[in-house]
N, C-alpha and C. Protein backbone atom coordinates (compact mmCIF):
# COMPACT_ATOMS: atom_id res chain seq x y z
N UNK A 1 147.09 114.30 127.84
CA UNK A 1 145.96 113.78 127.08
C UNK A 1 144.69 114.52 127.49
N UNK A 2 143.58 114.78 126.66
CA UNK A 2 142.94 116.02 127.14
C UNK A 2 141.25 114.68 127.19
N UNK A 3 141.40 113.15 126.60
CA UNK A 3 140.10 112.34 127.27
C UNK A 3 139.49 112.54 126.23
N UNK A 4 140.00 113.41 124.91
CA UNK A 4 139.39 112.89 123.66
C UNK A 4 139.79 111.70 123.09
N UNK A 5 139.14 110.96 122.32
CA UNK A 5 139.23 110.11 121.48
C UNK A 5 139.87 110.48 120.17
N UNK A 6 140.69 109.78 119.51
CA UNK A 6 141.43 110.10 118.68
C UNK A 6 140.89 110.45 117.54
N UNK A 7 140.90 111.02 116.63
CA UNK A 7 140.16 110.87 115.16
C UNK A 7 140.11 109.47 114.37
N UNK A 8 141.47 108.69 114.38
CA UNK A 8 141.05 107.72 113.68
C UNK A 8 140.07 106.85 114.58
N UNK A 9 140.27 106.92 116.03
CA UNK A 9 139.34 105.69 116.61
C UNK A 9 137.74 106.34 116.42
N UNK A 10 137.72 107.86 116.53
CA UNK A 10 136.45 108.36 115.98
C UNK A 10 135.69 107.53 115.05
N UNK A 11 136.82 107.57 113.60
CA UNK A 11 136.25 107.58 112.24
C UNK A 11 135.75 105.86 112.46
N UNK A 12 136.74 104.68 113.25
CA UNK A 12 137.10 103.28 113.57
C UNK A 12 135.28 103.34 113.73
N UNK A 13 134.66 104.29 115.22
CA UNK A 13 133.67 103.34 115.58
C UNK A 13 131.82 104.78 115.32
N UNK A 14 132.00 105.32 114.00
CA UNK A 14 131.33 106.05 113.39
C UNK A 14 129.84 105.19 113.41
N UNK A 15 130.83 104.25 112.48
CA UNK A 15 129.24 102.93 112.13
C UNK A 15 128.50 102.88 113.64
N UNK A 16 129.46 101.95 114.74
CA UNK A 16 128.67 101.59 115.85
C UNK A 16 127.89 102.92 116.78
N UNK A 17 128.25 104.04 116.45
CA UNK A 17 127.83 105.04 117.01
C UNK A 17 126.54 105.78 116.20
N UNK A 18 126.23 105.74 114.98
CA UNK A 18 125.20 105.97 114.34
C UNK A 18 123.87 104.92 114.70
N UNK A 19 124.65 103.24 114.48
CA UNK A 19 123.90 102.58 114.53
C UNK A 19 123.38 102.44 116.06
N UNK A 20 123.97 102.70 117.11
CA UNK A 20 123.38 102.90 118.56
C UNK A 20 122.34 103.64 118.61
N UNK A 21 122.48 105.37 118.20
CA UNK A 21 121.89 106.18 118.35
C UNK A 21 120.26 105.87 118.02
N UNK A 22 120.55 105.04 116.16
CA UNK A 22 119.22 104.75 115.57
C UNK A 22 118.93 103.76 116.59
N UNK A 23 119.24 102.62 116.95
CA UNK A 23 118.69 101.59 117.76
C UNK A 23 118.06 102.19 119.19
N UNK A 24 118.53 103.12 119.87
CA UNK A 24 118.19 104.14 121.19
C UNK A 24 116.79 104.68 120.46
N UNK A 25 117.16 105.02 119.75
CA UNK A 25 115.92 106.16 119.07
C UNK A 25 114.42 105.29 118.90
N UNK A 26 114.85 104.42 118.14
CA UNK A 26 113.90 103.27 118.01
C UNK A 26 113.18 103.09 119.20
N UNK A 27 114.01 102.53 120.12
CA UNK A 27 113.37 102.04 121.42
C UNK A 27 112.86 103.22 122.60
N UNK A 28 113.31 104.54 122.01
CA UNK A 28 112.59 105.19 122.57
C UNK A 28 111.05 105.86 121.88
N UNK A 29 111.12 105.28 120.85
CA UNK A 29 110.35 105.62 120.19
C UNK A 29 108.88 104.29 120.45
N UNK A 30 109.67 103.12 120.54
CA UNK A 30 108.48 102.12 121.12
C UNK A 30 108.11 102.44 122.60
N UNK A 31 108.89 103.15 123.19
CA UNK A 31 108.43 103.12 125.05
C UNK A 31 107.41 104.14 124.74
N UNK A 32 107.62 105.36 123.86
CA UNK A 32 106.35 106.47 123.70
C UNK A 32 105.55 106.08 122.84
N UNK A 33 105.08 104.95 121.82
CA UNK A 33 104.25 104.60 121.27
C UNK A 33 102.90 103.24 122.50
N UNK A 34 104.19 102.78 123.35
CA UNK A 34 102.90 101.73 124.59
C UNK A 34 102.68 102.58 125.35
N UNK A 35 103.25 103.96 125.44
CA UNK A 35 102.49 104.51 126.90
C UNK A 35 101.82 105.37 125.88
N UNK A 36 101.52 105.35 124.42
CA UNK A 36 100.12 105.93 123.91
C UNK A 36 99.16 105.52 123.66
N UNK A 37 99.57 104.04 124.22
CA UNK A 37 98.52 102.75 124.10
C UNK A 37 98.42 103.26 122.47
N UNK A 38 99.17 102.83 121.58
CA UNK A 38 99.35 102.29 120.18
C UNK A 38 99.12 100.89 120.39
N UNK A 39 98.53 100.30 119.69
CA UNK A 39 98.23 98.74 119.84
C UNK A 39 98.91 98.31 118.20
N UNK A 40 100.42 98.93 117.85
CA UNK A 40 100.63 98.07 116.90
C UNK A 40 102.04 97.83 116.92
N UNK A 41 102.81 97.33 116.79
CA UNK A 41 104.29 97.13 116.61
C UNK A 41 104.92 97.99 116.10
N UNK A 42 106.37 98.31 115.98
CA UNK A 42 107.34 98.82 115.58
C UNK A 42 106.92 98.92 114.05
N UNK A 43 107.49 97.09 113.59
CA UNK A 43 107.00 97.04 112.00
C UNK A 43 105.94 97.57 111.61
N UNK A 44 104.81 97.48 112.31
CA UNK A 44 103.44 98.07 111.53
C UNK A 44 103.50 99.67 111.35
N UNK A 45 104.26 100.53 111.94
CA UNK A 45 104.34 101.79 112.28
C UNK A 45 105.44 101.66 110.42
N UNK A 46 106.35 101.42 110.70
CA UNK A 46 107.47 101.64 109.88
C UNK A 46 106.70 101.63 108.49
N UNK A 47 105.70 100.27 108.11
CA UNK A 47 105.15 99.89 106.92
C UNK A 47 103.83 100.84 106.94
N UNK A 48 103.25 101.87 107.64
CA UNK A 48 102.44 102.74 107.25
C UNK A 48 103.07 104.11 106.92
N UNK A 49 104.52 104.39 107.64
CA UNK A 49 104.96 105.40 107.31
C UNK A 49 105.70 105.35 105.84
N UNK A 50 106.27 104.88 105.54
CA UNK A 50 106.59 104.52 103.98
C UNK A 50 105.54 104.48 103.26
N UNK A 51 104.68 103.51 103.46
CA UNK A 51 103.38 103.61 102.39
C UNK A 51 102.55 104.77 102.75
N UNK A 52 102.32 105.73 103.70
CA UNK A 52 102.43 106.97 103.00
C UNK A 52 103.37 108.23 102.47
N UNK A 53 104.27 107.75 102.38
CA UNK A 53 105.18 107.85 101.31
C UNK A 53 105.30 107.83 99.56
N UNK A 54 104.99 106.66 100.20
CA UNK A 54 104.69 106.01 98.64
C UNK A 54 103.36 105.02 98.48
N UNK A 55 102.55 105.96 98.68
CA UNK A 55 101.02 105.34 98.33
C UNK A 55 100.87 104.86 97.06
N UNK A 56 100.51 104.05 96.87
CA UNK A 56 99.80 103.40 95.55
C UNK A 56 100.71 102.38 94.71
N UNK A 57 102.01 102.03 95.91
CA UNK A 57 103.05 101.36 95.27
C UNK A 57 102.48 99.74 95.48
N UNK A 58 103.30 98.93 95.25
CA UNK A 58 102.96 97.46 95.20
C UNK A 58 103.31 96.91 96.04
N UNK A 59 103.00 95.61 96.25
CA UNK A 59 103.22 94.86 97.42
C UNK A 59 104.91 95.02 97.48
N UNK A 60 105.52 94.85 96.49
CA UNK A 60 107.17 94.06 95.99
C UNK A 60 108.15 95.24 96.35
N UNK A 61 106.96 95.99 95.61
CA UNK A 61 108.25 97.40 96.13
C UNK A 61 108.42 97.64 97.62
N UNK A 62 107.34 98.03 98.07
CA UNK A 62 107.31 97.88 99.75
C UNK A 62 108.03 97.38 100.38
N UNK A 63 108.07 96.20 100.13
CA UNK A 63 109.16 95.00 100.49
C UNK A 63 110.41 95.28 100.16
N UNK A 64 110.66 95.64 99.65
CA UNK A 64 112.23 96.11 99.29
C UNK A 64 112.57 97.51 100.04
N UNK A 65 111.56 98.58 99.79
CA UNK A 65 111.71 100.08 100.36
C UNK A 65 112.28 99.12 102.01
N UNK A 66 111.67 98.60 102.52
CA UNK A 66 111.38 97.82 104.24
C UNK A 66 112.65 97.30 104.23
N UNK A 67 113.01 96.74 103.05
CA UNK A 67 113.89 95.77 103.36
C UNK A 67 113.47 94.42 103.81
N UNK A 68 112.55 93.76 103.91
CA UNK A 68 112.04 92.74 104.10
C UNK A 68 111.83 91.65 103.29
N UNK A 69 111.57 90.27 103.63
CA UNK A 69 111.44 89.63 102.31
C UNK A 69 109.83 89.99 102.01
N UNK A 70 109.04 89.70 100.99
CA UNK A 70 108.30 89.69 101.00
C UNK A 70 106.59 89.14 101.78
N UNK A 71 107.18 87.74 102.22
CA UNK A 71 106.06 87.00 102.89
C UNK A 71 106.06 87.82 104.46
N UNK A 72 107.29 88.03 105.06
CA UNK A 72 107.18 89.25 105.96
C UNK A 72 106.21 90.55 105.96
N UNK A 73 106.16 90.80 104.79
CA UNK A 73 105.46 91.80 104.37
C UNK A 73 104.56 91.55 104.83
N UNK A 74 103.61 90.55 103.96
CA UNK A 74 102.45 90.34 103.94
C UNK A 74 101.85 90.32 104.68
N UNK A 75 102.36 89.42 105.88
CA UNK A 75 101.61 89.45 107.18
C UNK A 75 101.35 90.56 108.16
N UNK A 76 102.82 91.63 107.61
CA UNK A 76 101.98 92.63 108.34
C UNK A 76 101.13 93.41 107.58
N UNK A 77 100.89 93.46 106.47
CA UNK A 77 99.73 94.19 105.65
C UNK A 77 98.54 93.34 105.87
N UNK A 78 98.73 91.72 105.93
CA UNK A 78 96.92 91.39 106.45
C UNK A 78 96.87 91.68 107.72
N UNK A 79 97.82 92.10 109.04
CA UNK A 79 97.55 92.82 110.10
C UNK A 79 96.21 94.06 109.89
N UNK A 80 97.63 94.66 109.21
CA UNK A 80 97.08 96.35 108.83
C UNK A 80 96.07 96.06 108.05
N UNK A 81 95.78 95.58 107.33
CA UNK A 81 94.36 95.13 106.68
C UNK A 81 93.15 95.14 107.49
N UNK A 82 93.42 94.24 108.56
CA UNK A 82 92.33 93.67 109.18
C UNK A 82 92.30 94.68 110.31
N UNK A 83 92.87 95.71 110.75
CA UNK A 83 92.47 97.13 111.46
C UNK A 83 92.28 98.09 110.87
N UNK A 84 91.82 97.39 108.84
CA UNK A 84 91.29 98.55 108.38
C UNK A 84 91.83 99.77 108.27
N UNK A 85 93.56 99.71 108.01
CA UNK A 85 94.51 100.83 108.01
C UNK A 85 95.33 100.78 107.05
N UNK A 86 95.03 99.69 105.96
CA UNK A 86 94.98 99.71 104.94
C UNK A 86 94.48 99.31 104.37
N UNK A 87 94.55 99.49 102.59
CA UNK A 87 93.54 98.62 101.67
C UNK A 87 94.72 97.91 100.65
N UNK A 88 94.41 96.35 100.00
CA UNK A 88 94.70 96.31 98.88
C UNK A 88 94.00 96.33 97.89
N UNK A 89 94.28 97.51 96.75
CA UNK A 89 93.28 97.05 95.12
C UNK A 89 94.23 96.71 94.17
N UNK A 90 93.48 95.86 93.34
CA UNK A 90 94.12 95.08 92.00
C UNK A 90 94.75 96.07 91.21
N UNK A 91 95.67 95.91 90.58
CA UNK A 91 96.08 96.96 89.21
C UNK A 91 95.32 96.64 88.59
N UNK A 92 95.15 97.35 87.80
CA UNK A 92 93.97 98.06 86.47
C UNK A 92 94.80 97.13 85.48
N UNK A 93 96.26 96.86 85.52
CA UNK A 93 96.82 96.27 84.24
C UNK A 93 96.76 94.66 84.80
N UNK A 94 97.07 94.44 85.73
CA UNK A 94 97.90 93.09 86.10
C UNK A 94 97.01 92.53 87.85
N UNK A 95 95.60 91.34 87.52
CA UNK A 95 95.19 91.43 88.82
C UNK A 95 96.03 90.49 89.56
N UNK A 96 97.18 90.12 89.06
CA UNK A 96 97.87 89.31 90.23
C UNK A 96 98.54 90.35 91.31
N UNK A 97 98.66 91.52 90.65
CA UNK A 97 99.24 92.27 91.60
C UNK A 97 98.15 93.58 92.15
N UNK A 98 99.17 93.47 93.41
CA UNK A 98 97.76 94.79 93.98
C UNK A 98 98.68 95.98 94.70
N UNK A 99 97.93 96.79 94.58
CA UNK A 99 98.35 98.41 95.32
C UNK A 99 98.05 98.69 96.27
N UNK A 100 98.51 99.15 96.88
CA UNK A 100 98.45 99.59 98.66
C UNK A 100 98.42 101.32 98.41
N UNK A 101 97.12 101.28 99.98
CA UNK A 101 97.04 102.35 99.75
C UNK A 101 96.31 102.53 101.11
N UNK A 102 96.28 103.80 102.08
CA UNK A 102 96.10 104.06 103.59
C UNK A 102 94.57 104.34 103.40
N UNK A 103 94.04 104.00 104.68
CA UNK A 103 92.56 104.23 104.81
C UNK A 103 92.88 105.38 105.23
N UNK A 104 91.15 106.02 105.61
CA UNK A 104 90.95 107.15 106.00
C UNK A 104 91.17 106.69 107.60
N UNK A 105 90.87 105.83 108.44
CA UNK A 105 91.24 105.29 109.49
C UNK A 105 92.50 105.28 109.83
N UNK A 106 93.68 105.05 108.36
CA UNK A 106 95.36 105.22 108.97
C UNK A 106 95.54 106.67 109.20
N UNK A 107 94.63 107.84 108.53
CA UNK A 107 95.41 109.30 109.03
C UNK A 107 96.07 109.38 110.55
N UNK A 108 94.64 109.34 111.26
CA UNK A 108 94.88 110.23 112.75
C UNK A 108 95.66 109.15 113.53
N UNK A 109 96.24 107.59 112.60
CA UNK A 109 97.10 106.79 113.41
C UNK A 109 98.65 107.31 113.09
N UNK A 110 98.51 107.83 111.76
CA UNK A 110 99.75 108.32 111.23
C UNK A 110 100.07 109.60 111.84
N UNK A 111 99.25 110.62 112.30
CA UNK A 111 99.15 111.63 112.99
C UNK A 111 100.06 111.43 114.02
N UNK A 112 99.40 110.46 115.49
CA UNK A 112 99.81 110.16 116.26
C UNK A 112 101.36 109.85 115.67
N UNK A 113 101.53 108.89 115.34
CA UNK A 113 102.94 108.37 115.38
C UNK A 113 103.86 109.41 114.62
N UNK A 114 103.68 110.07 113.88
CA UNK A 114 104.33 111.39 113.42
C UNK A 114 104.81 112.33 114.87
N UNK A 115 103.54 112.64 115.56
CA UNK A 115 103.63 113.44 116.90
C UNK A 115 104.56 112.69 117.54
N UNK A 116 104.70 111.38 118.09
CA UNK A 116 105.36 111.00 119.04
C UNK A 116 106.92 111.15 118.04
N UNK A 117 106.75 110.93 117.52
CA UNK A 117 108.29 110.98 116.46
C UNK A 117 108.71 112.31 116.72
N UNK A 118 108.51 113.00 116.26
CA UNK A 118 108.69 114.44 116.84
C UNK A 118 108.93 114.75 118.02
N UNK A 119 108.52 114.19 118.83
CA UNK A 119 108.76 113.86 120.70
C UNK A 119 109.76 113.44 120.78
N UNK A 120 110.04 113.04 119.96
CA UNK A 120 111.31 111.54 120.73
C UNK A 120 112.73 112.24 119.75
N UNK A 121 112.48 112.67 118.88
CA UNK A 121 113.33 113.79 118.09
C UNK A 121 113.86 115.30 118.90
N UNK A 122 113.21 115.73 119.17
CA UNK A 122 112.94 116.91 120.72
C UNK A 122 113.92 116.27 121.52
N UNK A 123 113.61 114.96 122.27
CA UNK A 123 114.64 114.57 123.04
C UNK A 123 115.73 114.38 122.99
N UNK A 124 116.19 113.69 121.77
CA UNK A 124 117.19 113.19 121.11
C UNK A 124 118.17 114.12 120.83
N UNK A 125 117.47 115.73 120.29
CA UNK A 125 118.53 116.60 120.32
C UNK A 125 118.67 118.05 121.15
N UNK A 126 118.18 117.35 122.16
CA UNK A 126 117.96 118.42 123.58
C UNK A 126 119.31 119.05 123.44
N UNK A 127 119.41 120.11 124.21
CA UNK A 127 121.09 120.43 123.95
C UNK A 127 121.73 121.03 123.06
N UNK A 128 121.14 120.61 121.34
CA UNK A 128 121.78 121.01 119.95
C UNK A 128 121.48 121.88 120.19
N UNK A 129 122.50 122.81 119.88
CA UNK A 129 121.93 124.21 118.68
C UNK A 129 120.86 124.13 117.80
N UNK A 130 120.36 125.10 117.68
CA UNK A 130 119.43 125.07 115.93
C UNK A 130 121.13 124.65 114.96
N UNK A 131 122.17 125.58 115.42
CA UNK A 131 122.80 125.44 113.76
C UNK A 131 123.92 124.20 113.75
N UNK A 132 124.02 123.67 114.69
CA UNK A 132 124.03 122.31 114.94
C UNK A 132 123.78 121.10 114.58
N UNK A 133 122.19 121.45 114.94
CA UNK A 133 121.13 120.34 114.16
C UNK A 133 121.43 120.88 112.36
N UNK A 134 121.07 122.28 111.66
CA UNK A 134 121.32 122.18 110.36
C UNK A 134 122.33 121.03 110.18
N UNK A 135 123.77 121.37 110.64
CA UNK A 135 125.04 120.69 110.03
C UNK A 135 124.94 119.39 110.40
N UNK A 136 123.97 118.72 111.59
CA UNK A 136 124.31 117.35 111.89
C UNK A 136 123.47 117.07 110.33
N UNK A 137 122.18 117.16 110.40
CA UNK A 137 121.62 117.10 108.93
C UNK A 137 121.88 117.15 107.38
N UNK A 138 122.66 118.06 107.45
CA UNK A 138 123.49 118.15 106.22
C UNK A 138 125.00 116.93 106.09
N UNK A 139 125.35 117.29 107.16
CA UNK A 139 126.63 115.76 107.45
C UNK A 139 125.83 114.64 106.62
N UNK A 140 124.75 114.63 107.27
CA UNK A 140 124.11 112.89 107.46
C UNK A 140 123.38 112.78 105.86
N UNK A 141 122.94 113.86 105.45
CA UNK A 141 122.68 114.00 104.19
C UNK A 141 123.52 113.88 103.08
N UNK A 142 124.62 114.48 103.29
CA UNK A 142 125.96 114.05 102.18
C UNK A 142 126.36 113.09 102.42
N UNK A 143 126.61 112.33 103.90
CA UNK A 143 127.20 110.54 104.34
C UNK A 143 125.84 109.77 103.13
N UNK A 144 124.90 110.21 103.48
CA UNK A 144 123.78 109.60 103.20
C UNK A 144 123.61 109.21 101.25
N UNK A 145 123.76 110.69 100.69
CA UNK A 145 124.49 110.45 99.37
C UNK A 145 125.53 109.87 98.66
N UNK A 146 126.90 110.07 99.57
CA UNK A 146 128.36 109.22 98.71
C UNK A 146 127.65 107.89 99.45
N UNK A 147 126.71 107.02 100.22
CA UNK A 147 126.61 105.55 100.11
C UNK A 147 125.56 105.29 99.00
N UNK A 148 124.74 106.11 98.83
CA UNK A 148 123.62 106.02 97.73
C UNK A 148 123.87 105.59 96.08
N UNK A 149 125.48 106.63 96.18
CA UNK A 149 126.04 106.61 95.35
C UNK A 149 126.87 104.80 94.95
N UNK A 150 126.84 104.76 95.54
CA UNK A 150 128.08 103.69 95.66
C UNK A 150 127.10 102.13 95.51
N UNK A 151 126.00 102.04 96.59
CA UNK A 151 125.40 101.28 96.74
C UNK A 151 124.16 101.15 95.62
N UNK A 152 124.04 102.17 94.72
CA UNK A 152 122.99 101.81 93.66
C UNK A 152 121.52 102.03 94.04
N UNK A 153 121.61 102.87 95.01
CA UNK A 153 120.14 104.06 95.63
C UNK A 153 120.05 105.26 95.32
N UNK A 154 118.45 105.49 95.85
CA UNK A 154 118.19 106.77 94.95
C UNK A 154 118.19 107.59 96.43
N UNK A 155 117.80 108.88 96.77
CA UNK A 155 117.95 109.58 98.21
C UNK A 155 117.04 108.76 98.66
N UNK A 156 116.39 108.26 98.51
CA UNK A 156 115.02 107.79 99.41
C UNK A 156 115.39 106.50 100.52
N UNK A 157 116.36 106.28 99.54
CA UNK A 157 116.79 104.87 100.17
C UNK A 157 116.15 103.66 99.30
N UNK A 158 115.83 103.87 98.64
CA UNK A 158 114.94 103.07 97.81
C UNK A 158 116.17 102.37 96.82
N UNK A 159 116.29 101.07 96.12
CA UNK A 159 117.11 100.85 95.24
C UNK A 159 116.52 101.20 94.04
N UNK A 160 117.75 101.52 93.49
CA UNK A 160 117.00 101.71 91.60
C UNK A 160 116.19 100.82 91.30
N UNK A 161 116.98 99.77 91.29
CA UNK A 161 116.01 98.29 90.64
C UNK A 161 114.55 98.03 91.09
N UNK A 162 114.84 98.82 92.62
CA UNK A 162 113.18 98.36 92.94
C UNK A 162 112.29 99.38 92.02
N UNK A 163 112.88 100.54 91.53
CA UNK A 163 111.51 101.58 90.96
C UNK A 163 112.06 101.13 89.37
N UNK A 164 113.27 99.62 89.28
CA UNK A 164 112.90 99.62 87.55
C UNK A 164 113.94 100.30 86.95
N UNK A 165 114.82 101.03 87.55
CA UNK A 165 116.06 101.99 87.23
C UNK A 165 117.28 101.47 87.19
N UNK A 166 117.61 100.33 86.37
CA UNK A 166 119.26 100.01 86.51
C UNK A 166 120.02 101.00 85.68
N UNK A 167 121.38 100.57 86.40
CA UNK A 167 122.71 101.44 85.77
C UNK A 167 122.64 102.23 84.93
């Protein structure tokens, strides 16, 4: 026996081994956001990086891109509100609903947390090859498509329904 793992027990624990890595990553990603003295949470980071993404989207969509329910949302947008790192304005069509959109105050926060992301990415694939990293990327990009496919998403991760796009 040469202390490899078999292929099928490979393929068996794929899920728990992706999902580790992201959960590691995460938390290394919060240990380099408190020793940058970031004064905001995980969630608040996640809900500025999407919404600049997708600036000018709505409260509802957000919430769905997040995965969150909505009232979740909210509270962290009157967070981010009230540090002035984001704004809500009314639609022009509909004032029950409003648009999100990053202050000039969220850049150099988005900056930062971009940089440390990149840090913690560096670490993560210390070791790879450059052509390595291509193929882990491309793997994770086609895994990433046949579930997109299947599950009724667009690449973004976004569901159809949330941008309005059924079947």
């Amino acid at each position: 026996m040469s202390g490899e793992p078999s292929p099928d027990l490979t393929m068996q624990t794929l899920g728990f081994l992706m999902h580790d890595v992201a959960r590691m990553h995460r938390k290394r990603f919060e240990q380099r956001a408190r020793a940058a003295q970031l004064e905001l949470t995980r969630a608040h980071y996640s809900v500025l990086a999407h919404l600049a993404r997708h600036e000018g989207c709505n409260q509802s969509f957000l919430a769905q891109v997040l995965e969150v329910e909505p009232i979740t949302l909210m509270k962290q947008l009157d967070r981010l509100e009230e540090l002035a790192l984001i704004e809500r304005r009314p639609a022009p069509s509909d004032r029950r609903t409003r648009h999100l959109f990053l202050t000039d105050a969220a850049r150099p926060v988005l900056e930062r947390i971009h940089a440390i992301g990149a840090d913690v990415r560096q670490e993560m694939l210390a070791g790879i090859s450059p052509a390595d990293r291509t193929r882990l990327y491309e793997i994770l990009q086609a895994m990433k498509l046949n579930l997109a496919n299947t599950v009724d998403m667009d690449m973004a991760g976004t569901t159809l329904e949330a941008r309005g796009i059924h079947g």
